[in-house]
C-alpha atoms as a PDB file:
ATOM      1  CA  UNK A   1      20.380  -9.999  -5.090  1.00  0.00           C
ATOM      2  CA  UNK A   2      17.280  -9.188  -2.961  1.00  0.00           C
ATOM      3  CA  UNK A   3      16.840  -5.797  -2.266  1.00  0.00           C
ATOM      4  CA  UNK A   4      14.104  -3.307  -1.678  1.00  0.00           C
ATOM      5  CA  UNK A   5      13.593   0.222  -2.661  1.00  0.00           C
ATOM      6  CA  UNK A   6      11.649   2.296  -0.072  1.00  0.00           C
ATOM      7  CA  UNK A   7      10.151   5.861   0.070  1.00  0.00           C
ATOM      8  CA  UNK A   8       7.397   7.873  -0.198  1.00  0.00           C
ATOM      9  CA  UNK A   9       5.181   7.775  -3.796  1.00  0.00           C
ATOM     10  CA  UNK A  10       6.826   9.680  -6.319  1.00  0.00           C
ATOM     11  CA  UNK A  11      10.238   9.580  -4.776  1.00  0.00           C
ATOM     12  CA  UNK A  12      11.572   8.113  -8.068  1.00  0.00           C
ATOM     13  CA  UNK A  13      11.819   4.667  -7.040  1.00  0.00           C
ATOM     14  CA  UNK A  14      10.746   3.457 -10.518  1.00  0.00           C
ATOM     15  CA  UNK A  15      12.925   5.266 -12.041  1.00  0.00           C
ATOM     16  CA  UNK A  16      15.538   3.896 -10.326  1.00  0.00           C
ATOM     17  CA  UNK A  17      14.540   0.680 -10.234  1.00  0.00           C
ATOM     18  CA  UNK A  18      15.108   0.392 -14.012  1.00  0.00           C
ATOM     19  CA  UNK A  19      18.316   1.319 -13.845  1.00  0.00           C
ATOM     20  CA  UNK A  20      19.609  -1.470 -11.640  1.00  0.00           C
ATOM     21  CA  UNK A  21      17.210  -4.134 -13.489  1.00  0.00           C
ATOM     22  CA  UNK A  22      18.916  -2.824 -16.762  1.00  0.00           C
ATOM     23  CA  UNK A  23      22.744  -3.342 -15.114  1.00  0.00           C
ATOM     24  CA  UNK A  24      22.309  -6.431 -12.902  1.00  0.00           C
ATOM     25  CA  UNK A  25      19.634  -8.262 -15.268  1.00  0.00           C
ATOM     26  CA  UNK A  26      17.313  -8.915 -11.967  1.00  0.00           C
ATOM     27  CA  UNK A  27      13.468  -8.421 -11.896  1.00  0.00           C
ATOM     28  CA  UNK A  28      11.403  -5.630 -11.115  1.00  0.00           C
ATOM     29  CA  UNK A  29       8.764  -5.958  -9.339  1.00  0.00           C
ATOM     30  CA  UNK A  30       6.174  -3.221  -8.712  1.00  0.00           C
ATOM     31  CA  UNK A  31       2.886  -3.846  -6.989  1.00  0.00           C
ATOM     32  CA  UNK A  32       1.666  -0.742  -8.368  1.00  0.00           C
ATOM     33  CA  UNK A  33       2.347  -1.918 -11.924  1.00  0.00           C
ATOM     34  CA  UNK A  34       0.964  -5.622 -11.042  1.00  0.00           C
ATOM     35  CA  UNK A  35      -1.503  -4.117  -9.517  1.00  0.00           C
ATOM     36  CA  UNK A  36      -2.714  -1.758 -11.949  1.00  0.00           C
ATOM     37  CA  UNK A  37      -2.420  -4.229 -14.617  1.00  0.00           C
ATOM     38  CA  UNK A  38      -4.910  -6.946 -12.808  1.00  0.00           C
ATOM     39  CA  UNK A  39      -7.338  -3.492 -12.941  1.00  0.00           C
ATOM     40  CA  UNK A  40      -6.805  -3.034 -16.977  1.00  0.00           C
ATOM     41  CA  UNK A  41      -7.213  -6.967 -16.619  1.00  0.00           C
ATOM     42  CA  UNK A  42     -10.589  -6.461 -15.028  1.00  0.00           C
ATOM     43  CA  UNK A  43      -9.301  -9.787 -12.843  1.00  0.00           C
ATOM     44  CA  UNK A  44     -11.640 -10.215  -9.780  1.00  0.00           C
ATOM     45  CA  UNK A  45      -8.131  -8.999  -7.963  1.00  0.00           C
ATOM     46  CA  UNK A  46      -8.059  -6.119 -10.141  1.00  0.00           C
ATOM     47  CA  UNK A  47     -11.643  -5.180  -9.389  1.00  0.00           C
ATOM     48  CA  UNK A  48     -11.019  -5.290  -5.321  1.00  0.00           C
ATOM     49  CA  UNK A  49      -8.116  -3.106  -5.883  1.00  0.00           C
ATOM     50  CA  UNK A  50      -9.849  -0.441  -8.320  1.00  0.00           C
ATOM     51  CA  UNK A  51     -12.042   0.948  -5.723  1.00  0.00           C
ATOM     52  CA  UNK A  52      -9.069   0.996  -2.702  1.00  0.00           C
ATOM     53  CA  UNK A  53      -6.391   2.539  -5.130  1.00  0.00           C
ATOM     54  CA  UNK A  54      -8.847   5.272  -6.617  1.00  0.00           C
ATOM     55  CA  UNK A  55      -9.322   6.457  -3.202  1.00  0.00           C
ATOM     56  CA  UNK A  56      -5.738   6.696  -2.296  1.00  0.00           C
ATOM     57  CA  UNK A  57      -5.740   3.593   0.057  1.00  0.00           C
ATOM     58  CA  UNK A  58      -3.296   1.157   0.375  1.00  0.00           C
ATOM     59  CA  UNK A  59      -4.379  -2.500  -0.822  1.00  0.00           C
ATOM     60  CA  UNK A  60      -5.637  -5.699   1.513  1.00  0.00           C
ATOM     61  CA  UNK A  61      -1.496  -7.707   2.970  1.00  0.00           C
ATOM     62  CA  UNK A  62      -3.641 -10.618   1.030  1.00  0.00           C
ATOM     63  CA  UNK A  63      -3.860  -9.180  -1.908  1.00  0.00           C
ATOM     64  CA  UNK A  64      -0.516  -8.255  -2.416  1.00  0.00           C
ATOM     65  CA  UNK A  65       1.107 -10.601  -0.264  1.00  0.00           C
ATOM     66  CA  UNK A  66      -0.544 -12.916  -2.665  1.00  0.00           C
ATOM     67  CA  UNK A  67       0.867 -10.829  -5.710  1.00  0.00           C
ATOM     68  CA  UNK A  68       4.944 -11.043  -4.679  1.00  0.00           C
ATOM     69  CA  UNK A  69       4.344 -15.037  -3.445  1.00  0.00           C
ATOM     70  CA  UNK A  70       3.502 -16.509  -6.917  1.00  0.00           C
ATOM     71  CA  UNK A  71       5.746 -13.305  -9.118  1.00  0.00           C
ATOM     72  CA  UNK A  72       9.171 -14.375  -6.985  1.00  0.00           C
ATOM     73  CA  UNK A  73       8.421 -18.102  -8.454  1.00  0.00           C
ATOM     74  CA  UNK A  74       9.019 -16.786 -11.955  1.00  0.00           C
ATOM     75  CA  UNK A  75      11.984 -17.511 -14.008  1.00  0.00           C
ATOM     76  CA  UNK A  76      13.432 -13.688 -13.878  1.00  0.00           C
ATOM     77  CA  UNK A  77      13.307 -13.995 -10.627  1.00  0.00           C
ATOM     78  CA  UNK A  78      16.132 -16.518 -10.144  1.00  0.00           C
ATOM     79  CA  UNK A  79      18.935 -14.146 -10.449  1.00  0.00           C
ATOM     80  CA  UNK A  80      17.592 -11.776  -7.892  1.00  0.00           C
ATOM     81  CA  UNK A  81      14.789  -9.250  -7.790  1.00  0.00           C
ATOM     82  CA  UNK A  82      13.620  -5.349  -6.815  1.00  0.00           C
ATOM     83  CA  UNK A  83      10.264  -4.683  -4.773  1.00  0.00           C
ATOM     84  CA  UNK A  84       9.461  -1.763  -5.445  1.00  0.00           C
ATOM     85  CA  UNK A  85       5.818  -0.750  -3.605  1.00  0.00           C
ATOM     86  CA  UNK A  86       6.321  -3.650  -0.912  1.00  0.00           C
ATOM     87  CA  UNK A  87       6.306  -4.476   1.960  1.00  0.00           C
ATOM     88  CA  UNK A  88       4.587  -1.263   2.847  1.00  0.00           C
ATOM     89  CA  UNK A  89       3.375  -2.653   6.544  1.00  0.00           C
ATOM     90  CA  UNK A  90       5.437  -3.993   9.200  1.00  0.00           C
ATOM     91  CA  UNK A  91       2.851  -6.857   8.797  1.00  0.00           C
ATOM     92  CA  UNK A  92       4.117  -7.417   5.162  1.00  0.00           C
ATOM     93  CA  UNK A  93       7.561  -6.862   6.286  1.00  0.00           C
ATOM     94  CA  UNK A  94       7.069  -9.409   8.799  1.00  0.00           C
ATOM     95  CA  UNK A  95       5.195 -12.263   5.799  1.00  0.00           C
ATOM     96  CA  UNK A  96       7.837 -11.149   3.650  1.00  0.00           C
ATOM     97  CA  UNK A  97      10.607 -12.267   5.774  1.00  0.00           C
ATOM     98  CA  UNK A  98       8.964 -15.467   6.709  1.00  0.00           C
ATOM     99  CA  UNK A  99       8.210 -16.107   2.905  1.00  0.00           C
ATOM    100  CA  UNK A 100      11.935 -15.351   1.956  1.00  0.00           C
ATOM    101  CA  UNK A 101      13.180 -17.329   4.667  1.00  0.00           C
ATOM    102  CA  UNK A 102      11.152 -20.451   3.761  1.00  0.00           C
ATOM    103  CA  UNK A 103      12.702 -20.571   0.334  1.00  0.00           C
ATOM    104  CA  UNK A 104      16.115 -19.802   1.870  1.00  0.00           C
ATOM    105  CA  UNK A 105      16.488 -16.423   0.790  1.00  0.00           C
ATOM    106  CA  UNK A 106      16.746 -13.097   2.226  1.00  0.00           C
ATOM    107  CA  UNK A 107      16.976  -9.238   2.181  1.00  0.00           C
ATOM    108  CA  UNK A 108      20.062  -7.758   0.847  1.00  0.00           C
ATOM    109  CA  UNK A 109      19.792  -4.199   1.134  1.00  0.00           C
ATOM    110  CA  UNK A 110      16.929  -1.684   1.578  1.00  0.00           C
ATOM    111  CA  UNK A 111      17.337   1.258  -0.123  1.00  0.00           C
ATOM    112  CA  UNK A 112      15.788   4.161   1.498  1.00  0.00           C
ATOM    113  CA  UNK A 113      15.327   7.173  -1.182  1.00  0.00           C
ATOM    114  CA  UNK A 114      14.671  10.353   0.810  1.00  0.00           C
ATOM    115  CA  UNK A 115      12.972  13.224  -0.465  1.00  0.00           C
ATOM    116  CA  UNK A 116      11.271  16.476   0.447  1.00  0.00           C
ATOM    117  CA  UNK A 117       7.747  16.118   0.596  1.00  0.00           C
ATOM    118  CA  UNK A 118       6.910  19.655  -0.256  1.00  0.00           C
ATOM    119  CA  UNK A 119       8.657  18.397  -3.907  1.00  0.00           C
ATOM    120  CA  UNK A 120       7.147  16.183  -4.073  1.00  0.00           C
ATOM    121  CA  UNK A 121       3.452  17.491  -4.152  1.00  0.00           C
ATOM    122  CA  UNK A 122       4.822  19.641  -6.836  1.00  0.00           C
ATOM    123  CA  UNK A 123       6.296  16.920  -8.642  1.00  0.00           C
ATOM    124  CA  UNK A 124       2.958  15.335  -8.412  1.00  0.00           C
ATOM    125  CA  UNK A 125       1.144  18.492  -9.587  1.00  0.00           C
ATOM    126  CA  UNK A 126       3.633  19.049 -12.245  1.00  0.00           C
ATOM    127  CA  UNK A 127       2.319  15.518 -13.968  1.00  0.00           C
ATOM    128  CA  UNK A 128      -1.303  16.285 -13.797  1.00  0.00           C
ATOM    129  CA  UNK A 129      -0.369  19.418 -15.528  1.00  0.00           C
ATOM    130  CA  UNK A 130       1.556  18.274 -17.891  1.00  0.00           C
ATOM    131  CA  UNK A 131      -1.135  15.417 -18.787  1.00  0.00           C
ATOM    132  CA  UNK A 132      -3.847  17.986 -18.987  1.00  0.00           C
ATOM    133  CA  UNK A 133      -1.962  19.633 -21.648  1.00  0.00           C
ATOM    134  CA  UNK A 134      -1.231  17.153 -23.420  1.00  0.00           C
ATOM    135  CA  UNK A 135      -5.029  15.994 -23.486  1.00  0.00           C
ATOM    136  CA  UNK A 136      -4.498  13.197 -21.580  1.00  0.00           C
ATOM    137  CA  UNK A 137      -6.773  12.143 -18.680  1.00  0.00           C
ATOM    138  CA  UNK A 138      -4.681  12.568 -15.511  1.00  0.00           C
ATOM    139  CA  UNK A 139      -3.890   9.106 -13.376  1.00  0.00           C
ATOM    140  CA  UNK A 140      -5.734   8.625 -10.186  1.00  0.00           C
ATOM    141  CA  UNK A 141      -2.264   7.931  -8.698  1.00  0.00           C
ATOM    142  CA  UNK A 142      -1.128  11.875 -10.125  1.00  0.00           C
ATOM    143  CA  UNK A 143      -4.425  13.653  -8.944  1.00  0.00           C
ATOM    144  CA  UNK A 144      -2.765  16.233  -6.007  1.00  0.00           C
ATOM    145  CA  UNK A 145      -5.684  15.277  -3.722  1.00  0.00           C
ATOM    146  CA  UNK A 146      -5.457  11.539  -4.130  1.00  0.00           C
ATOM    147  CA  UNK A 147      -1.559  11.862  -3.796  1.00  0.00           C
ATOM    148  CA  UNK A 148      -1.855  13.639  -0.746  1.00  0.00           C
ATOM    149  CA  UNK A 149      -4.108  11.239   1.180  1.00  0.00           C
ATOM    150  CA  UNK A 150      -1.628   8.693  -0.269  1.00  0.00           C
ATOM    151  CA  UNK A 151       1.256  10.455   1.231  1.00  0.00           C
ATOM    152  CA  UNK A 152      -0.614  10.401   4.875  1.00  0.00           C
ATOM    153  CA  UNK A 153      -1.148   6.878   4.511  1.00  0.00           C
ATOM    154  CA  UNK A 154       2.668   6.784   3.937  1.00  0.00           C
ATOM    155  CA  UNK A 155       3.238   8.147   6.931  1.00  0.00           C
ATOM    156  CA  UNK A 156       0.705   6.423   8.860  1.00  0.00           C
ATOM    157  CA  UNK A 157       1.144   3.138   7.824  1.00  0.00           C
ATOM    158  CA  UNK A 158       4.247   2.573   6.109  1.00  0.00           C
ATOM    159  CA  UNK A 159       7.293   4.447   7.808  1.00  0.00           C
ATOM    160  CA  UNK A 160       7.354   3.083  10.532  1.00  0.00           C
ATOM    161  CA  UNK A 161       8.476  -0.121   8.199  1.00  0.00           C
ATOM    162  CA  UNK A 162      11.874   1.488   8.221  1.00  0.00           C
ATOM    163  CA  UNK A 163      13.053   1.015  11.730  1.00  0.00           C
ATOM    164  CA  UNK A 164      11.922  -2.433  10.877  1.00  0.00           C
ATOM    165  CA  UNK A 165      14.915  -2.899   8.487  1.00  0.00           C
ATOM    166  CA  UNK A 166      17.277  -0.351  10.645  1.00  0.00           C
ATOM    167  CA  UNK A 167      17.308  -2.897  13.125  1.00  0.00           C
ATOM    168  CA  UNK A 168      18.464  -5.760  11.130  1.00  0.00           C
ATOM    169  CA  UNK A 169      21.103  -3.188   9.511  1.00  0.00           C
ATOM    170  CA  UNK A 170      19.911  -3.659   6.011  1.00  0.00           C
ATOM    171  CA  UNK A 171      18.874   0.325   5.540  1.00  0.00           C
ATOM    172  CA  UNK A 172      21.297   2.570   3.216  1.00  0.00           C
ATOM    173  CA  UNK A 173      20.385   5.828   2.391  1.00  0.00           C
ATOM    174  CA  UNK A 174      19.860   7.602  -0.875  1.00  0.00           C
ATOM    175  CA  UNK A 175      19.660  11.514  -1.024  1.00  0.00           C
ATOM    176  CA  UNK A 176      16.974  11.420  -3.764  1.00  0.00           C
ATOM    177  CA  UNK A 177      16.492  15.219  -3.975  1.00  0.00           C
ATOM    178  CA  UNK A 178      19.991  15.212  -5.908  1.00  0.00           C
ATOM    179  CA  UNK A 179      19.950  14.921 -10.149  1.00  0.00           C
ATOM    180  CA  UNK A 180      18.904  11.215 -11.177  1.00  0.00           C
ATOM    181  CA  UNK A 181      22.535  10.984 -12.318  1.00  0.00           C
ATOM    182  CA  UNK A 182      23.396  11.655  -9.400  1.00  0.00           C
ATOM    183  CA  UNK A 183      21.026   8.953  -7.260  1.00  0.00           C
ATOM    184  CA  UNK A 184      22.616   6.454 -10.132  1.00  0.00           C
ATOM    185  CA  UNK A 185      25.830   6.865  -8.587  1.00  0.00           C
ATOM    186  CA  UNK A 186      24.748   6.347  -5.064  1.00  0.00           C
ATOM    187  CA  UNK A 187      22.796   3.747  -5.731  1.00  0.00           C
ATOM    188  CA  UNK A 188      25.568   1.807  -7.153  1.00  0.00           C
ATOM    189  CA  UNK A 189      27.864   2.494  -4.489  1.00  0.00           C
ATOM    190  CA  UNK A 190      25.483   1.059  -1.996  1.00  0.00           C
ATOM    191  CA  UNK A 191      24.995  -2.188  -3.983  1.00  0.00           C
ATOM    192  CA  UNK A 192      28.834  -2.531  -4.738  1.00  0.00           C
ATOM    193  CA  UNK A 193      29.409  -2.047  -1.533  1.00  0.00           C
ATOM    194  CA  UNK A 194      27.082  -4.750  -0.316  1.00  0.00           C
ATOM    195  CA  UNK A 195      27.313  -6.947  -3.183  1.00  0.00           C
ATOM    196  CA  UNK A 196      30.884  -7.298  -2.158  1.00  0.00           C
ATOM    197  CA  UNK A 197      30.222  -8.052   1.316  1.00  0.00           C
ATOM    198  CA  UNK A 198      27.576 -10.444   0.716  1.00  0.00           C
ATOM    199  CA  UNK A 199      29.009 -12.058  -1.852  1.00  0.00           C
ATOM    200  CA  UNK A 200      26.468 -11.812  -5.179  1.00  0.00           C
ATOM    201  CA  UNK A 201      27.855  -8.976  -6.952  1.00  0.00           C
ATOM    202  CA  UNK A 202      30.674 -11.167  -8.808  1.00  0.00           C
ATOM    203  CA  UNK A 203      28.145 -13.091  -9.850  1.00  0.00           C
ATOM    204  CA  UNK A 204      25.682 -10.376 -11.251  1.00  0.00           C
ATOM    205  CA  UNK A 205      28.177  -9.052 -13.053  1.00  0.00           C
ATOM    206  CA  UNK A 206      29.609 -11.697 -15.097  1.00  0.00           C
ATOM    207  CA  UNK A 207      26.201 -13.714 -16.069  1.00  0.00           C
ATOM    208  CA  UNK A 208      26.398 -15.661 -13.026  1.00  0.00           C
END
């Protein structure tokens, strides 16, 4: 199972992307995480990134492109994996395919999880509150004006990934405004639903 979870930052996709990496024993992979780990690394990668990320900029294709090509060879990969973060171009969309294709492998599903994005700047001031409080030093990612410039590069740059996957029918959407619980269940509707039709979900399921 290859599938991808897409929406804006702080729609919950990491959240969610536990879950089903929990259930189907596939990996997750998060360029934010990766990403942010090569910076607490201080890897030459991790120092190209620090500036670009503080500044609420999307990351070079080659960097991350770079990133998912050498995770997907992993081990916990073999079963099936979540990108979570990526692609977030219709240029990585495009390498993407082309890398999955040349290891005979493709997109599943795309899950879209759509949210409002007046929430969501609440949701984002909500954690920098919250860490403030609790004497913690707030995450570039959760500063409001960071997220906000992030949010306009969303919508500059990566929505118009979407159609991208629309037109090879792969797009199901989630109503992520609802209760977690409540994205859960959709969520695994969508991949029973496809797992059936494409044939992995037996699989998954049993240890295959």
């Amino acid at each position: 199972m290859i599938l991808i979870l897409f929406g804006p930052p702080a729609a919950g996709k990491g959240t969610q992307a536990a879950r089903i990496k929990d259930k189907y024993q596939v990996a997750h992979l998060s360029t934010g995480e990766m990403l942010r780990a090569a910076v607490a690394a201080g890897t030459e990668v991790g120092k190209r990134a620090r500036a670009i990320m503080d500044a609420g900029k999307l990351v070079s294709d080659e960097i991350v492109i770079g990133i998912i090509a050498d995770r997907i060879k992993e081990p916990d990969c073999k079963r099936g994996f979540i990108l979570d973060g990526f692609p977030r171009t219709v240029a990585q969309a495009r390498a993407l395919d082309d890398l999955l294709k040349s290891r005979k492998l493709e997109i599943d599903v795309v899950l879209e999880i759509r949210v409002d994005e007046a929430a969501l700047v609440k949701r984002v001031e909500q954690r920098a509150a919250d860490a403030k409080a609790a004497g913690q030093p707030v995450r570039p990612d959760d500063d409001p004006e960071t997220f906000k410039k992030r949010l306009k590069v969303y919508h500059d740059e990566t929505a118009p990934v979407l159609p991208y996957y629309e037109n090879q029918k792969k797009v199901r959407v989630i109503d992520g405004m609802l209760p977690i619980e409540k994205v859960w269940e959709q969520i695994e509707k969508a991949l029973t639903e496809t797992g059936k039709k494409r044939g992995f979900l037996s699989r998954l399921l049993t240890g295959g």
